[in-house]
C-alpha atoms as a PDB file:
ATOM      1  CA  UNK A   1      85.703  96.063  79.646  1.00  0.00           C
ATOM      2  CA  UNK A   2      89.258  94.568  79.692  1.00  0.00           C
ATOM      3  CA  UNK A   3      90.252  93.400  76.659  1.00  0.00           C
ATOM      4  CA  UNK A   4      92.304  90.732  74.893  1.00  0.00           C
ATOM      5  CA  UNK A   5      94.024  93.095  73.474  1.00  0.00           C
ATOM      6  CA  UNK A   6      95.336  94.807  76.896  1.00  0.00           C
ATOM      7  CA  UNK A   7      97.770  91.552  76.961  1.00  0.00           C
ATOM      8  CA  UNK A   8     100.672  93.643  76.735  1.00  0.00           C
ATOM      9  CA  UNK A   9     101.503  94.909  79.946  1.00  0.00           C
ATOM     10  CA  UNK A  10     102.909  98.236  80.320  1.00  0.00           C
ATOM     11  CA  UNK A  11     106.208  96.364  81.481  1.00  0.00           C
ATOM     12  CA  UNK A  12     109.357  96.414  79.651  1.00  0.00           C
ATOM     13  CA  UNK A  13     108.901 100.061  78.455  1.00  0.00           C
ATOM     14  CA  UNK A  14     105.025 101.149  79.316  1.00  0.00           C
ATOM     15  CA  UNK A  15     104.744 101.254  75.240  1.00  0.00           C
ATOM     16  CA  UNK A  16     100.957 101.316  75.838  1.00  0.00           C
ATOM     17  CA  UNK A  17     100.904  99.950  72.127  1.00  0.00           C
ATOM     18  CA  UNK A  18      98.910  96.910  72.168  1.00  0.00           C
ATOM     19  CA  UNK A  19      97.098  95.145  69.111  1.00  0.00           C
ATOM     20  CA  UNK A  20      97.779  92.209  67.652  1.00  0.00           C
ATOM     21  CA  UNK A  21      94.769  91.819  64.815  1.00  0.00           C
ATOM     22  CA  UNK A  22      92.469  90.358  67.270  1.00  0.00           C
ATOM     23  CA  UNK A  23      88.551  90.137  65.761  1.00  0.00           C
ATOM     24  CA  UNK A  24      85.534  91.892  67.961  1.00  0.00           C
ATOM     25  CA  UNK A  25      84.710  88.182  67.962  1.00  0.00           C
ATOM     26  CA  UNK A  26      87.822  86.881  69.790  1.00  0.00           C
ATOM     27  CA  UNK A  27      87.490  89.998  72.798  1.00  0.00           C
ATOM     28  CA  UNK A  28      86.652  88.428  76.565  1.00  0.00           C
ATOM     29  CA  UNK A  29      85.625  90.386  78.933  1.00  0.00           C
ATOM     30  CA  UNK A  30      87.782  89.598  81.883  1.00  0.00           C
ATOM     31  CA  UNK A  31      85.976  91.582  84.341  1.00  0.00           C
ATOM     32  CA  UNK A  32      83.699  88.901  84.918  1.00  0.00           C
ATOM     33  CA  UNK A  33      86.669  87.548  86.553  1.00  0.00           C
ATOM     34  CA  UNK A  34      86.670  90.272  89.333  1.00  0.00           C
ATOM     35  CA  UNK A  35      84.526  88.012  91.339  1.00  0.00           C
ATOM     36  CA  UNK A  36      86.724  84.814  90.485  1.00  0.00           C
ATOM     37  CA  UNK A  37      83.035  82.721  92.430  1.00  0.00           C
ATOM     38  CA  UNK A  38      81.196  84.538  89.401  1.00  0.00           C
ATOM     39  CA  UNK A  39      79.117  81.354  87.590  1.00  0.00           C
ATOM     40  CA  UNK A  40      80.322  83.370  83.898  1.00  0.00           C
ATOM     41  CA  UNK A  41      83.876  83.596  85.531  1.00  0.00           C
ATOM     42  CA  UNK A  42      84.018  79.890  85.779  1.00  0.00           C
ATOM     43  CA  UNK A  43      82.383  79.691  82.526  1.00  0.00           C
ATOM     44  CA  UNK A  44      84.807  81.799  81.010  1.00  0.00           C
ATOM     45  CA  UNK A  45      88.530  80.227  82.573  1.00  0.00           C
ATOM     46  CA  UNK A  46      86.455  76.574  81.326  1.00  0.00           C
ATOM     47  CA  UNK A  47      86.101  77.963  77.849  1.00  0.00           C
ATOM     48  CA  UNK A  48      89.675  79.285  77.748  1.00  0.00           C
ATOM     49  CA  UNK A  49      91.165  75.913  78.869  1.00  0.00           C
ATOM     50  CA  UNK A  50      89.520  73.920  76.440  1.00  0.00           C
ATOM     51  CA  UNK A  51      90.113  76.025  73.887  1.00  0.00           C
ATOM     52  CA  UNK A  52      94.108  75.871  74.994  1.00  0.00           C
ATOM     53  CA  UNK A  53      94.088  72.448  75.544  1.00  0.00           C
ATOM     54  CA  UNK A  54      93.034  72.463  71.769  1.00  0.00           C
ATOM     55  CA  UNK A  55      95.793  74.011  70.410  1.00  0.00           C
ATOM     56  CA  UNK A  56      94.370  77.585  71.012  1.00  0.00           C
ATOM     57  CA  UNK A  57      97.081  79.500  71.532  1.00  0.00           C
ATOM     58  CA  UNK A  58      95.111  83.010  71.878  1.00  0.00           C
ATOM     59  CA  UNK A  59      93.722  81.065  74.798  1.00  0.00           C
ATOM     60  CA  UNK A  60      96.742  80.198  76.494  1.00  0.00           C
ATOM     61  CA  UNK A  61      97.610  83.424  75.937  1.00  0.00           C
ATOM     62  CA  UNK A  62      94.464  85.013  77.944  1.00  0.00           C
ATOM     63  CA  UNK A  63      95.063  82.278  80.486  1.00  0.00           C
ATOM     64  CA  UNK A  64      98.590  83.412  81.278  1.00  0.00           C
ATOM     65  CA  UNK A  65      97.840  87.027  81.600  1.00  0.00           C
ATOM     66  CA  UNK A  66      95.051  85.944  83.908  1.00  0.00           C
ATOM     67  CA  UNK A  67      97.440  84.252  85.982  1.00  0.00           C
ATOM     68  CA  UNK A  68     100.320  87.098  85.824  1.00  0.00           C
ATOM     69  CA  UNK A  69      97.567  89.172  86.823  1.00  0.00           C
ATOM     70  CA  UNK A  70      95.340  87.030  89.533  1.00  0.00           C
ATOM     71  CA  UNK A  71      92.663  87.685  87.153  1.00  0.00           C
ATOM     72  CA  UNK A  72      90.043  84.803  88.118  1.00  0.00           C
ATOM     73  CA  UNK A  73      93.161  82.674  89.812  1.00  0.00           C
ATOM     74  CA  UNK A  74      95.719  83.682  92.801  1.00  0.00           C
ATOM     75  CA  UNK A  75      98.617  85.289  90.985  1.00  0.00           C
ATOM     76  CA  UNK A  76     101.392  82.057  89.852  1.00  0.00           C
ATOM     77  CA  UNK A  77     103.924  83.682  88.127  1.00  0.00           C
ATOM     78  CA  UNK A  78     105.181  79.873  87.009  1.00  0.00           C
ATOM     79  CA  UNK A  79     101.719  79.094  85.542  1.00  0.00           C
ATOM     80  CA  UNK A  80     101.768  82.079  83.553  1.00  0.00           C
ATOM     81  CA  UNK A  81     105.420  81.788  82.504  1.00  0.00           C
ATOM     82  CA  UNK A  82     104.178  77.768  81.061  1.00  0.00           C
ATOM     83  CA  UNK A  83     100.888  79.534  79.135  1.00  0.00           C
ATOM     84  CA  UNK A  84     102.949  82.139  77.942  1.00  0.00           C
ATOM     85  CA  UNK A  85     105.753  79.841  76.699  1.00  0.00           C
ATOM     86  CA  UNK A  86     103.036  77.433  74.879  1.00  0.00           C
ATOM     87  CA  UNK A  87     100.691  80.575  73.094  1.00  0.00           C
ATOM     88  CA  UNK A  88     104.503  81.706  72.327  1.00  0.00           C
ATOM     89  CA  UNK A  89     105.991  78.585  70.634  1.00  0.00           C
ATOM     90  CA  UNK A  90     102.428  78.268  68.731  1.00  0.00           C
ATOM     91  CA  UNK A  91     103.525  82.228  67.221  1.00  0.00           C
ATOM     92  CA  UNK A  92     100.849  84.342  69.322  1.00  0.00           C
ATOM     93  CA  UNK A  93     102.984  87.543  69.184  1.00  0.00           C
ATOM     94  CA  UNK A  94     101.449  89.038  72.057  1.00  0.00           C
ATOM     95  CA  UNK A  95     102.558  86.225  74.462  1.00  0.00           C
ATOM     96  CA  UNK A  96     106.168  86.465  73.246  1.00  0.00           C
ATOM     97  CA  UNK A  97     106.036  89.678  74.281  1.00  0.00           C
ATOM     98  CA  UNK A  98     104.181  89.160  77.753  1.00  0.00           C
ATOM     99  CA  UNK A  99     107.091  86.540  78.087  1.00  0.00           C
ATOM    100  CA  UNK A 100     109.485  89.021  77.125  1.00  0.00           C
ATOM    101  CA  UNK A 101     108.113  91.693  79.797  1.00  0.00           C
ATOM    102  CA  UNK A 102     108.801  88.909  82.511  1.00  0.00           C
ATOM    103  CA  UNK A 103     112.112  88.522  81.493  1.00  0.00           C
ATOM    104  CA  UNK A 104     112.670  92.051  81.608  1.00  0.00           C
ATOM    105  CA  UNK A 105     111.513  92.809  84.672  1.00  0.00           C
ATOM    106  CA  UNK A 106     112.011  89.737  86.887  1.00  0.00           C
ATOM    107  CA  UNK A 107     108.611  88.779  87.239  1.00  0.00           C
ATOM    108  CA  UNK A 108     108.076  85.793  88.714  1.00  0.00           C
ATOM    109  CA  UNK A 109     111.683  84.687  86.340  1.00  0.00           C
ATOM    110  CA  UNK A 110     115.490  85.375  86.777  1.00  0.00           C
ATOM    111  CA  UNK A 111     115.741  88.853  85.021  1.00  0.00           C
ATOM    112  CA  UNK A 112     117.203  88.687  81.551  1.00  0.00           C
ATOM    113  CA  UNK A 113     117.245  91.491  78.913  1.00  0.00           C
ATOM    114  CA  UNK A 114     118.816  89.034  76.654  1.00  0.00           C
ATOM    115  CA  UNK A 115     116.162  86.780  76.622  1.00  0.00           C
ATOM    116  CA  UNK A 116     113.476  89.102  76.417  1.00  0.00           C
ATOM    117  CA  UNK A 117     115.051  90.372  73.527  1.00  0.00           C
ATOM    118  CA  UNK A 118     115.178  87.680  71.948  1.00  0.00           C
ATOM    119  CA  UNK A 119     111.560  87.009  72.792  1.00  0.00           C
ATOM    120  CA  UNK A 120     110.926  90.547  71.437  1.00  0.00           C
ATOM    121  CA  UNK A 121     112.577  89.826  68.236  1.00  0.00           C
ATOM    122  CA  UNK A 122     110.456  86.603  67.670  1.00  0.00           C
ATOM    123  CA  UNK A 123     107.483  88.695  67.559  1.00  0.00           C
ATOM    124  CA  UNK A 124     109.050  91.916  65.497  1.00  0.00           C
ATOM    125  CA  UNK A 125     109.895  89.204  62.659  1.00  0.00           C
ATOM    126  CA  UNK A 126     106.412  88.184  63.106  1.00  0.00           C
ATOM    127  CA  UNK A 127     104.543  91.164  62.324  1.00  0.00           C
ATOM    128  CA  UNK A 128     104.297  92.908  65.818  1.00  0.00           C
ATOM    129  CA  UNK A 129     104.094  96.059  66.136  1.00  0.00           C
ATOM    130  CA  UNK A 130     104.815  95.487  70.239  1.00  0.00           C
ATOM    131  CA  UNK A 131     107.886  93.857  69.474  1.00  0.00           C
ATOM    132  CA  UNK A 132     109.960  96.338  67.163  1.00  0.00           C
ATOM    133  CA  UNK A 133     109.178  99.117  69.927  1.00  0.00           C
ATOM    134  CA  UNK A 134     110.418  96.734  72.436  1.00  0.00           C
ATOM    135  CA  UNK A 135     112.709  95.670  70.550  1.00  0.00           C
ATOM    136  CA  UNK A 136     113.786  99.462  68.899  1.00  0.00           C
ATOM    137  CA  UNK A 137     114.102 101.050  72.986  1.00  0.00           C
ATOM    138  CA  UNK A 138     116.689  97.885  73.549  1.00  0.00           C
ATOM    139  CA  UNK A 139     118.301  99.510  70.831  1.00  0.00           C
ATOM    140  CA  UNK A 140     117.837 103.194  71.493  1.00  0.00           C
ATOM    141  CA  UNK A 141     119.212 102.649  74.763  1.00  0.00           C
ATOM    142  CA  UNK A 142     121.857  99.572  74.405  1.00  0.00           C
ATOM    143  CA  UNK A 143     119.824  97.549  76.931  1.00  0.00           C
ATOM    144  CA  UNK A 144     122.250  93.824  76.346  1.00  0.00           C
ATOM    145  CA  UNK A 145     122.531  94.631  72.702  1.00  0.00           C
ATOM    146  CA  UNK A 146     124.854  96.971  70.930  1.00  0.00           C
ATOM    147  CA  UNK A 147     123.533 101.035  70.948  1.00  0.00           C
ATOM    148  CA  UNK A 148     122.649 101.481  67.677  1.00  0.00           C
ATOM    149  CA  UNK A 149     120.049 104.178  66.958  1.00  0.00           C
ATOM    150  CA  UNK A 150     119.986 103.795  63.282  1.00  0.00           C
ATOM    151  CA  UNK A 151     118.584 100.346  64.127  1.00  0.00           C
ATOM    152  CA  UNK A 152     116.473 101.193  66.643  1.00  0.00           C
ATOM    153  CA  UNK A 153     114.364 104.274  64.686  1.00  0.00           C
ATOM    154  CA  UNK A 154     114.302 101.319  61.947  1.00  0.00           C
ATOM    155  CA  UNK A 155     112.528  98.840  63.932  1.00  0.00           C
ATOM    156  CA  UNK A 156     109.974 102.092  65.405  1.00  0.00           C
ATOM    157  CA  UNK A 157     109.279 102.910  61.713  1.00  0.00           C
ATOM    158  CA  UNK A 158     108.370  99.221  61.102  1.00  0.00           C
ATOM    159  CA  UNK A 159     105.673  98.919  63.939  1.00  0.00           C
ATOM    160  CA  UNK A 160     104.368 102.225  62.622  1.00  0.00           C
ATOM    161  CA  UNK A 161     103.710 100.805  59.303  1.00  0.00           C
ATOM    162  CA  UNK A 162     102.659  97.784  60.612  1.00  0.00           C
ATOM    163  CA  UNK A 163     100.261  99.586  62.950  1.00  0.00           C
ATOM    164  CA  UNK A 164      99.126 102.199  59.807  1.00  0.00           C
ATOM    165  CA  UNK A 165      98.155  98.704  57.778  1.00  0.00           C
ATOM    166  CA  UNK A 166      96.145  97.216  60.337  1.00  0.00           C
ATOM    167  CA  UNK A 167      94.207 100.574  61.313  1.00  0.00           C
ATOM    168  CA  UNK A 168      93.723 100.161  57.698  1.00  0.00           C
ATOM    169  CA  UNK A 169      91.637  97.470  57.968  1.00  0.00           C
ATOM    170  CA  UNK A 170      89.456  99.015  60.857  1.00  0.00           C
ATOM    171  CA  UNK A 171      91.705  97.687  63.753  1.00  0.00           C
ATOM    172  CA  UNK A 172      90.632 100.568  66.633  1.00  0.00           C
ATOM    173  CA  UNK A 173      93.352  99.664  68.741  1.00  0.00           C
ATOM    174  CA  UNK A 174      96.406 100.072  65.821  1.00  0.00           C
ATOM    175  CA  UNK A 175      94.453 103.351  65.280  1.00  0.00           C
ATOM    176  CA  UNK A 176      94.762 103.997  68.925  1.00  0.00           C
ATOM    177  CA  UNK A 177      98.251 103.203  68.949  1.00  0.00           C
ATOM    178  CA  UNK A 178      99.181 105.425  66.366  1.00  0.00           C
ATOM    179  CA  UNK A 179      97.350 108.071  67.640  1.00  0.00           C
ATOM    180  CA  UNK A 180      99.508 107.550  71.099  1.00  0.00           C
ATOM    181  CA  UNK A 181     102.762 107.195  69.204  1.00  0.00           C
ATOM    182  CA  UNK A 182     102.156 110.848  67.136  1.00  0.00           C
ATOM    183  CA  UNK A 183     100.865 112.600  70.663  1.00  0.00           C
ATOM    184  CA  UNK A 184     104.311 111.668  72.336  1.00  0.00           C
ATOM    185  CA  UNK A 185     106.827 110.607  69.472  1.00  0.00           C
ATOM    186  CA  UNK A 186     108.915 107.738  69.515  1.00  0.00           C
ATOM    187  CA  UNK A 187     112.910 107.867  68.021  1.00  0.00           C
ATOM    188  CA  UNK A 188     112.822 109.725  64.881  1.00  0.00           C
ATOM    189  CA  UNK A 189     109.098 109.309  64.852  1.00  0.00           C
ATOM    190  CA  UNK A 190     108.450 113.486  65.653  1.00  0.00           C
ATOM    191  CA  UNK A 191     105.183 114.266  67.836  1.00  0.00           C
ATOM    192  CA  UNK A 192     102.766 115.426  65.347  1.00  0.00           C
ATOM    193  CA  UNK A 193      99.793 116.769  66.724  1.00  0.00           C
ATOM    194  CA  UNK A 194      97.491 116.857  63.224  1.00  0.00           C
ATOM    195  CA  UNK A 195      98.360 113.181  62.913  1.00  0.00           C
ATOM    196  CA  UNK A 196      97.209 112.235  66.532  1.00  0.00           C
ATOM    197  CA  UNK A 197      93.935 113.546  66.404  1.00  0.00           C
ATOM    198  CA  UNK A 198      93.686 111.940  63.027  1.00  0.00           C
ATOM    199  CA  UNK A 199      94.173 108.242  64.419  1.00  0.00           C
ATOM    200  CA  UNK A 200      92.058 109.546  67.268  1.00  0.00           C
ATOM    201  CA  UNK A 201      89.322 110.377  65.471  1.00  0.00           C
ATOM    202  CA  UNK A 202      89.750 107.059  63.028  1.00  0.00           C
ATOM    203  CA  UNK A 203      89.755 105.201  66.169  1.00  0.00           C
ATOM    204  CA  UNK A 204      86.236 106.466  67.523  1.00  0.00           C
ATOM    205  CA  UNK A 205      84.923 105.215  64.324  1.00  0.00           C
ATOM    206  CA  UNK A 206      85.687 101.977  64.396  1.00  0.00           C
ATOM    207  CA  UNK A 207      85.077 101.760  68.238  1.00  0.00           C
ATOM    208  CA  UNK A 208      83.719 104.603  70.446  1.00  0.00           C
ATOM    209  CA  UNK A 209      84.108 102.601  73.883  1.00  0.00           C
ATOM    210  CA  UNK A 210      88.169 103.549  72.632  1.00  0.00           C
ATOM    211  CA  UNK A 211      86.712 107.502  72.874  1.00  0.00           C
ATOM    212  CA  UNK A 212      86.030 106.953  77.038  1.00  0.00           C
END
């Protein structure tokens, strides 16, 4: 089952970190989508526009990623850019930093590490965990801002504790994360093996379709 919570592409730096305190409740599978003819396909892209239209701005966030992706629609980079840019300005993290991936890697937009910074740094003030480490590597590795590692292992230690609060509170894909972060290490963040299996373990728990 694809997620919500797979919204953050493995773009700017394949972070493979992605949570952003979505409910069981709020998941969609978007595999009904494979056949985009599917009657729950059409069911499901109806739900998700009405619910944007509303002023859901998880929504428009699943309805840009479909349309990055050609999930249920052709692929229309533009259309995704506009959904992204409205779940964004409403303070859905992880479309700041699907926006920010774009802008990174000149999809579908003019490429511009500046931008996507700053797009990263929206959502690190925010609470996400996504953005520090997007924002942190930018850092690490000088990418249109300063080098600075001090600042960067800063902003890594921030989406760890950020990620540590919300596996807290039986989030299975911050538990996930973790677990990924302490298998490979990230800055000053030292691979700990012990600590890995921990978060793995944590996270079949809370979900074991995470375990597969």
């Amino acid at each position: 089952m694809i997620r919500i919570f797979v919204l953050l592409l493995c773009g700017y730096f394949c972070s493979l970190y992605a949570n952003d305190g979505i409910t069981q409740e709020q998941y969609i599978n978007l595999e009904l989508c494979n056949d985009r003819n599917n009657l729950s396909c059409i069911q499901t892209i109806n739900y998700l526009s009405v619910a944007c239209n509303g002023g859901g701005v998880v929504a428009c966030g699943v309805l840009g990623y479909m349309y990055e992706n050609g999930i249920g629609f052709d692929v229309n980079f533009k259309e995704a850019k506009a959904y992204y840019e409205d779940s964004c300005n409403g303070d859905y993290n992880l479309s700041c930093v699907n926006l920010g991936n774009m802008y990174a890697n000149g999809n579908g937009v003019k490429k511009d590490a500046r931008k996507a910074n700053q797009l990263f740094n929206k959502a690190c003030k925010n609470n996400s965990a996504e953005g520090c480490i997007n924002l942190g590597i930018a850092y690490f590795i000088g990418n249109e801002v300063r080098l600075n590692v001090q600042k960067a292992n800063e902003l890594f230690s921030n989406a760890i504790e950020i990620y540590k609060e919300s596996c807290k509170n039986n989030n299975a894909e911050s538990c996930i994360s973790l677990s990924l972060i302490y298998k490979d290490g990230l800055g000053n963040i030292q691979k700990d093996e012990a600590l890995a299996i921990k978060y793995q373990n944590l996270t079949c728990s809370i979900d074991k379709n995470l375990c597969d």
